[in-house]
Protein backbone atom coordinates (compact mmCIF):
# COMPACT_ATOMS: atom_id res chain seq x y z
CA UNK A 1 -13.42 157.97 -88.71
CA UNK A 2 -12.79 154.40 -90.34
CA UNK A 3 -15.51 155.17 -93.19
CA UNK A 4 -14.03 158.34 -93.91
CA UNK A 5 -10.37 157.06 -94.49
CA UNK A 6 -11.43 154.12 -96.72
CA UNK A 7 -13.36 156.69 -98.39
CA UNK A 8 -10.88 158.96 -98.57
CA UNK A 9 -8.01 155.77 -99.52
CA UNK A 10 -10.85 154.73 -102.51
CA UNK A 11 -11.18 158.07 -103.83
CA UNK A 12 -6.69 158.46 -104.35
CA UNK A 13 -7.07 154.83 -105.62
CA UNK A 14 -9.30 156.46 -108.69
CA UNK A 15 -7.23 157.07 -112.32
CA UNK A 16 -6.85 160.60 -112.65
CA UNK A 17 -9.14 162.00 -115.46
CA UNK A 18 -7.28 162.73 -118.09
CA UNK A 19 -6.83 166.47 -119.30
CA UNK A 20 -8.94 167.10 -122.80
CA UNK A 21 -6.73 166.62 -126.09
CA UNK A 22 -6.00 170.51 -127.29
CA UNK A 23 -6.54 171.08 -130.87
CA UNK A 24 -6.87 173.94 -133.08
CA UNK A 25 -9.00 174.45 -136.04
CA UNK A 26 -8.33 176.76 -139.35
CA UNK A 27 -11.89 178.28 -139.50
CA UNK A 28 -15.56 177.85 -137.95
CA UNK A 29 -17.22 175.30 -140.33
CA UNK A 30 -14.06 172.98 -139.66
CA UNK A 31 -14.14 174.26 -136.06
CA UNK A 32 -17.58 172.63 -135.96
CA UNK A 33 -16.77 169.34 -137.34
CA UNK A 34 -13.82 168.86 -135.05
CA UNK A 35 -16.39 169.76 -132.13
CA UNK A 36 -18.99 167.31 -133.13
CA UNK A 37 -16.40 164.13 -133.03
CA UNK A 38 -14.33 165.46 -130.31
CA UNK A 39 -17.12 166.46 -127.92
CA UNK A 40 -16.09 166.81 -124.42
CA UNK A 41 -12.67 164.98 -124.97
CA UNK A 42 -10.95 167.72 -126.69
CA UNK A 43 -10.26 171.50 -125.92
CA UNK A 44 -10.74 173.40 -129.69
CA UNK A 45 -9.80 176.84 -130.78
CA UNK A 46 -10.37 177.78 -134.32
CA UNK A 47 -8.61 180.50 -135.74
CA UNK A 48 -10.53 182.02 -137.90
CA UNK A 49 -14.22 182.58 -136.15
CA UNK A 50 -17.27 183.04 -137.37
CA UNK A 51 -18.47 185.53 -139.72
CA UNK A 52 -14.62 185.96 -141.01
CA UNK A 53 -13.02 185.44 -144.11
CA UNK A 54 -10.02 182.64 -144.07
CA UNK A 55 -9.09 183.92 -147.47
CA UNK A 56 -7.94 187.31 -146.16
CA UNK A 57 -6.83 186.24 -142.90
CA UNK A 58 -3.65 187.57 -140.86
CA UNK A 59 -2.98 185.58 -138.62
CA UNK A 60 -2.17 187.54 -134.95
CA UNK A 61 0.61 187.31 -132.11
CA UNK A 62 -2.14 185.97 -130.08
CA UNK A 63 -2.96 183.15 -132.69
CA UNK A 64 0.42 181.85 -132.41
CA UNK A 65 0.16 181.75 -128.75
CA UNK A 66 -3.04 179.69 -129.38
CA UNK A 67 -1.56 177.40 -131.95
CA UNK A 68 1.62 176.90 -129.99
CA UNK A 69 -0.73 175.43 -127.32
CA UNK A 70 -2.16 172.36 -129.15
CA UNK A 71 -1.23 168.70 -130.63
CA UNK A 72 -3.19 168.90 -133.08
CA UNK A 73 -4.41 171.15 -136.34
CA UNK A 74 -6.72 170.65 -138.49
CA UNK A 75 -7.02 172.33 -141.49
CA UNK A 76 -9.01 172.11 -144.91
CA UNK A 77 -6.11 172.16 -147.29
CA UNK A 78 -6.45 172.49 -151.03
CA UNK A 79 -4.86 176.06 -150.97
CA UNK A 80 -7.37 177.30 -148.86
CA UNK A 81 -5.51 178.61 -145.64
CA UNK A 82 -2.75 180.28 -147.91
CA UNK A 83 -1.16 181.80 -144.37
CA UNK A 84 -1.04 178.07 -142.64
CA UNK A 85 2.66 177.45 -143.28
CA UNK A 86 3.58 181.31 -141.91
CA UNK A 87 1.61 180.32 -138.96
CA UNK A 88 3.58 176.85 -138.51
CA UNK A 89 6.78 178.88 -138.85
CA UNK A 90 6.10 181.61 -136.55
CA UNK A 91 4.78 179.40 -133.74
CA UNK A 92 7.24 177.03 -134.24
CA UNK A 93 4.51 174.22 -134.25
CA UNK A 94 5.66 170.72 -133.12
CA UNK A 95 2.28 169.25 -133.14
CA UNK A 96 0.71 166.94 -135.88
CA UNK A 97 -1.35 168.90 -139.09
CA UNK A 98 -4.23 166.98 -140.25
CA UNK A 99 -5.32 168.03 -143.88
CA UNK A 100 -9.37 166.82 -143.29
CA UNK A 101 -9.93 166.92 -147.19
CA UNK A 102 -7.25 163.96 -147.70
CA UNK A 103 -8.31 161.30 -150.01
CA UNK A 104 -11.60 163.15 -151.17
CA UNK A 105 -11.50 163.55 -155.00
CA UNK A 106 -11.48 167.78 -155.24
CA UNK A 107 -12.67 169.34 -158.40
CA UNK A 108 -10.49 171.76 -160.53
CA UNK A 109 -11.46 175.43 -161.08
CA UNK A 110 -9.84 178.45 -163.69
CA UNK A 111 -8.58 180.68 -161.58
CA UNK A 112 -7.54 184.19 -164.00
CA UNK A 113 -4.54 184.98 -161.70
CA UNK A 114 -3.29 181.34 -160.95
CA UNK A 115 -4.51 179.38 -164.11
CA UNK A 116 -6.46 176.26 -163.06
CA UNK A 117 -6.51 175.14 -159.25
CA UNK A 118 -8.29 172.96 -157.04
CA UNK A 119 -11.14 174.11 -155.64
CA UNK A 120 -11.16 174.29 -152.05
CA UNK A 121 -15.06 174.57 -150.77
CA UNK A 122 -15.28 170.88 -150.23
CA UNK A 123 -17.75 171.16 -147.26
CA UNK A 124 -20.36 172.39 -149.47
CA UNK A 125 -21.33 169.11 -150.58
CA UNK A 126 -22.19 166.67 -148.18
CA UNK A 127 -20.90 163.83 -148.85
CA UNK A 128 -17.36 164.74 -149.06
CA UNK A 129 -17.87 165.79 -145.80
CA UNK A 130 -18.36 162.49 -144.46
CA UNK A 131 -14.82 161.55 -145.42
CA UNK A 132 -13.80 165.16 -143.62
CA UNK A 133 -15.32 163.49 -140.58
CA UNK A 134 -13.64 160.27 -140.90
CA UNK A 135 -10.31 161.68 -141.19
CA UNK A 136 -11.45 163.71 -137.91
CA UNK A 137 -12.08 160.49 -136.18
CA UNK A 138 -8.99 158.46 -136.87
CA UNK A 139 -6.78 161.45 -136.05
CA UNK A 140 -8.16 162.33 -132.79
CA UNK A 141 -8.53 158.68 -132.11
CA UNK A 142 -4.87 158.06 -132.98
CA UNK A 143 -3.21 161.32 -130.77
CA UNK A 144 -5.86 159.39 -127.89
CA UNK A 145 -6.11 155.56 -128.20
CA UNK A 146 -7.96 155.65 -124.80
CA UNK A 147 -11.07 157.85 -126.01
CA UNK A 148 -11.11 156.30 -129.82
CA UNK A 149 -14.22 154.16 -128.97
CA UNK A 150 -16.15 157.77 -128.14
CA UNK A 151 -14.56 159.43 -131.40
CA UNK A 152 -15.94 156.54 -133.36
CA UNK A 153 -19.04 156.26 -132.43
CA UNK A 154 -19.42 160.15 -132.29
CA UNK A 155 -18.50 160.50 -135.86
CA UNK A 156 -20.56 157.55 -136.55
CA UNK A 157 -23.67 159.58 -135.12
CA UNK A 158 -22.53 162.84 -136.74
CA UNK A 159 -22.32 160.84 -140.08
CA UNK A 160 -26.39 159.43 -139.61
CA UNK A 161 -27.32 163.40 -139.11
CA UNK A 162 -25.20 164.42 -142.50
CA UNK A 163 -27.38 161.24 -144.52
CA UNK A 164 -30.42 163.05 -143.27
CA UNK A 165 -29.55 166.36 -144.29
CA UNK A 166 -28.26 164.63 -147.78
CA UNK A 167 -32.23 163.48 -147.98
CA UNK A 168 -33.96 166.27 -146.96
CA UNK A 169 -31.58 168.42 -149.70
CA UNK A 170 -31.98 166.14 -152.34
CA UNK A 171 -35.65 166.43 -152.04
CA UNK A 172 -35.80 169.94 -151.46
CA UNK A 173 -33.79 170.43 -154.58
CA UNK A 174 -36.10 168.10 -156.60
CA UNK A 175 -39.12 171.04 -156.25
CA UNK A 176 -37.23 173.12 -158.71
CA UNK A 177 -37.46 172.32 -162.02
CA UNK A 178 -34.31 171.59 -163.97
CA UNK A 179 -34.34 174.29 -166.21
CA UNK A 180 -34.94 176.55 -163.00
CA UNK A 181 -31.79 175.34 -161.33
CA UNK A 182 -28.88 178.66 -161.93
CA UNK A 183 -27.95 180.71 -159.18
CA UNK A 184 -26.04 183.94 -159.12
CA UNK A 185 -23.24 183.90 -156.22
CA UNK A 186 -20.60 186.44 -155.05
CA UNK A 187 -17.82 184.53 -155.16
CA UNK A 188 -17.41 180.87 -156.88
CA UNK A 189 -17.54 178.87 -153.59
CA UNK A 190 -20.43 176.88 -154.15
CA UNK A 191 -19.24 174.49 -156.97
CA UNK A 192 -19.37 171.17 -155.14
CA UNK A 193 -22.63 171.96 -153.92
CA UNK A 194 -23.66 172.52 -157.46
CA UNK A 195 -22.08 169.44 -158.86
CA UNK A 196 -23.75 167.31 -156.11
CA UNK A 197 -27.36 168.85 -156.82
CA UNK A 198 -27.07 169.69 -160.46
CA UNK A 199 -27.33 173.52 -160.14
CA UNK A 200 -25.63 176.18 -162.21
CA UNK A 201 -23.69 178.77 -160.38
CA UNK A 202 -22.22 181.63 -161.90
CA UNK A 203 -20.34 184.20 -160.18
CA UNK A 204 -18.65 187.59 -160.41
CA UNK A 205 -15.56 186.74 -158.77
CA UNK A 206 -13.44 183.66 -158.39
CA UNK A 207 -12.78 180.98 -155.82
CA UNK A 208 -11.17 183.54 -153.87
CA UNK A 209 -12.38 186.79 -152.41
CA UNK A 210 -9.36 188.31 -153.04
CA UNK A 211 -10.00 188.39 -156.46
CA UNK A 212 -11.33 191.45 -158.07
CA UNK A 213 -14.18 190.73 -161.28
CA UNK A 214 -13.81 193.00 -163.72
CA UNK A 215 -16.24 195.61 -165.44
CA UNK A 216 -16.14 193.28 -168.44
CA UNK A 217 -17.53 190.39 -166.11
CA UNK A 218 -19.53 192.09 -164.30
CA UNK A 219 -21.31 193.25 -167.79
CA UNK A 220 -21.29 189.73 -169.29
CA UNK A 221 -22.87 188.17 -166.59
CA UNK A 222 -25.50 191.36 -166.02
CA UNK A 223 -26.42 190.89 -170.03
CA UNK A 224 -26.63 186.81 -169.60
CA UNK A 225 -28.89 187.48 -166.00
CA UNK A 226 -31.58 189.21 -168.03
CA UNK A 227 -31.48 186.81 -171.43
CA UNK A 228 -31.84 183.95 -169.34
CA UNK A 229 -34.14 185.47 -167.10
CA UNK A 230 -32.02 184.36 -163.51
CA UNK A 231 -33.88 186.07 -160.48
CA UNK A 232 -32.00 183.79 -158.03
CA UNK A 233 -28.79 186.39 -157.49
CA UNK A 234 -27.47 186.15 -153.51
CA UNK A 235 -24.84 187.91 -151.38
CA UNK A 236 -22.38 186.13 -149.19
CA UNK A 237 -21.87 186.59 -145.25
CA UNK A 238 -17.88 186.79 -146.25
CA UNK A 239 -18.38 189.58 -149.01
CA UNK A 240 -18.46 193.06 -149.55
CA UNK A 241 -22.53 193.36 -150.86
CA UNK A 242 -21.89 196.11 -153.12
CA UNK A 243 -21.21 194.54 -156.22
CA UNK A 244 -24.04 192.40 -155.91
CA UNK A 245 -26.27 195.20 -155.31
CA UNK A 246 -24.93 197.07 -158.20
CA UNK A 247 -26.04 193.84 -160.13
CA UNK A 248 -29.27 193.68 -158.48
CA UNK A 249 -29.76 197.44 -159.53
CA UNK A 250 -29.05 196.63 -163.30
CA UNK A 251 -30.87 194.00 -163.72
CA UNK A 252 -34.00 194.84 -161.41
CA UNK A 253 -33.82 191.96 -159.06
CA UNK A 254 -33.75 191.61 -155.54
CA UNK A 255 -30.97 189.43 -153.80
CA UNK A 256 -32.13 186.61 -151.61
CA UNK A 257 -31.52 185.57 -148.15
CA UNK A 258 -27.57 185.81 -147.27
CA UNK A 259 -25.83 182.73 -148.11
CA UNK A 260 -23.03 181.23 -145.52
CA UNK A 261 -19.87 180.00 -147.91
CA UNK A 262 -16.91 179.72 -145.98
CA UNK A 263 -18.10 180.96 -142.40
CA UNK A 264 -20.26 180.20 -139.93
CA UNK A 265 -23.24 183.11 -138.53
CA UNK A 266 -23.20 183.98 -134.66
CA UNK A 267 -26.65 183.44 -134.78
CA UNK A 268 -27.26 180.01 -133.30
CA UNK A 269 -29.82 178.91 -136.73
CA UNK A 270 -26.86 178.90 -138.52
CA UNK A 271 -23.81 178.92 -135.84
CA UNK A 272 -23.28 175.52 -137.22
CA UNK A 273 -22.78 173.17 -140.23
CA UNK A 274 -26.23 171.27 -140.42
CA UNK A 275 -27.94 174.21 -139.62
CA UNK A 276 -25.96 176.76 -142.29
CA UNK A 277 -26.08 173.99 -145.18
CA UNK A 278 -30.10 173.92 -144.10
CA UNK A 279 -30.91 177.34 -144.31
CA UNK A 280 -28.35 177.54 -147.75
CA UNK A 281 -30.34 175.24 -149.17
CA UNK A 282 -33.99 176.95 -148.56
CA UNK A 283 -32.58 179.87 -149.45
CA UNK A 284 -30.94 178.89 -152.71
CA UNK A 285 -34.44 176.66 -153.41
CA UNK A 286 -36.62 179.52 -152.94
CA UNK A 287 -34.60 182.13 -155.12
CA UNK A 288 -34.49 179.10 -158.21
CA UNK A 289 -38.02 179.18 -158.25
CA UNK A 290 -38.61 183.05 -159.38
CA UNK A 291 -36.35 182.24 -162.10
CA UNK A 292 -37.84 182.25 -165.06
């Protein structure tokens, strides 16, 4: 009976463990980010799941339960979640938002309804990323001094896996030769990807999917596809595939594998970011090199 109450007097004497940090995301790449610094620490919901389209999204009664819920927010920024500040005002959010893209240089795009803007795809290059994921770190680490040792070092690891992937692109990338390297996209969301890998993307529609490309654009590009000879011509998991079809049709090509742009898959090869920039990358690769 004596064991049992000091047992029993050692076990109230432990700190209670302290409930996980909630935190919301904007959309599933982000989502997945958050997740890999935050690990078991945090409790995420992202709004905007995978396989949807943050450009179109309305945000739900149920989403402003879900935001009401957390401390945190994290969102991309850069004009991307154009319904963010509805969502603030309809929850009536008292928590902290954390704009990951802060202090990353973004690049500028023309936009035909908005004149030029910034472009907002920053997680399609790497190494912007890795500031994304620093800004991840410190926030979570300042909303919870007592688990900012784990966030570090989490990030830290996350970081290592990014450098590899930076490598194994680069190299991948390198098999194509420079005069190979144009790619055909529905919608301009691959930009920073480009920059960082020196490919040419051309697209039908803007950095938005709620943009519309008009018959005169859709021509021009058809008539520059076959003078330059571009076979590389790809659909987007967030788009509607008939205008790229009708392209494909004109020009007699056949669209590669289904690129990810602003979404995750459900499918666990590419239910994350590593593993959607990888398969991106062997995609886009292997439709440069029928190019002719």
């Amino acid at each position: 009976m004596k064991k049992w109450l000091l047992l029993l007097s050692a076990l109230l004497c432990l700190p209670a463990l302290a409930a996980p940090l909630p935190v919301a995301a904007s959309f599933s790449i982000l989502g997945d980010l958050v997740q890999n610094v935050g690990g078991e620490r945090i409790q995420l919901v992202t709004l905007v799941g995978p396989e949807q389209d943050a450009h179109i999204f309305q945000p739900t009664p149920a989403d402003v339960q879900k935001l009401g819920g957390t401390r945190l927010f994290f969102i991309n920024g850069l004009g991307f979640e154009g319904w963010q500040k509805r969502l603030q005002q309809a929850s009536n959010y008292r928590g902290k938002v954390i704009t990951v893209t802060q202090g990353i240089s973004p690049l500028a795009m023309k936009d035909e309804q908005h004149g030029h803007s910034l472009d907002p795809h920053a997680w399609q290059d790497p190494v912007r990323v890795q500031q994304m994921v620093k800004n991840i770190a410190e926030a979570l680490s300042t909303a919870d001094p007592a688990g900012a040792a784990d966030y570090q070092a989490r990030a830290a690891s996350y970081s290592k896996k990014i450098d590899q992937l930076m490598a194994w692109a680069q190299q991948e990338v390198a098999s194509v030769p420079p005069g190979k390297r144009v790619v055909l996209t529905s919608h301009d969301a691959f930009a920073y990807l480009g920059q960082r890998f020196g490919i040419r993307l051309i697209s039908p529609q803007g950095v938005s999917t709620e943009s519309e490309a008009s018959a005169k654009d859709v021509a021009r590009l058809i008539r520059q596809m076959k003078k330059e000879g571009i076979r590389a011509l790809f659909m987007e998991n967030i788009s509607n595939p008939k205008l790229i079809e009708q392209i494909a049709r004109e020009t007699g090509t056949q669209p590669g594998a289904k690129l990810y742009s602003d979404a995750l898959s459900r499918d666990a090869a590419t239910g994350n970011y590593l593993g959607m920039y990888r398969h991106n990358i062997g995609a886009l690769v292997a439709g440069m090199k029928e190019n002719k």
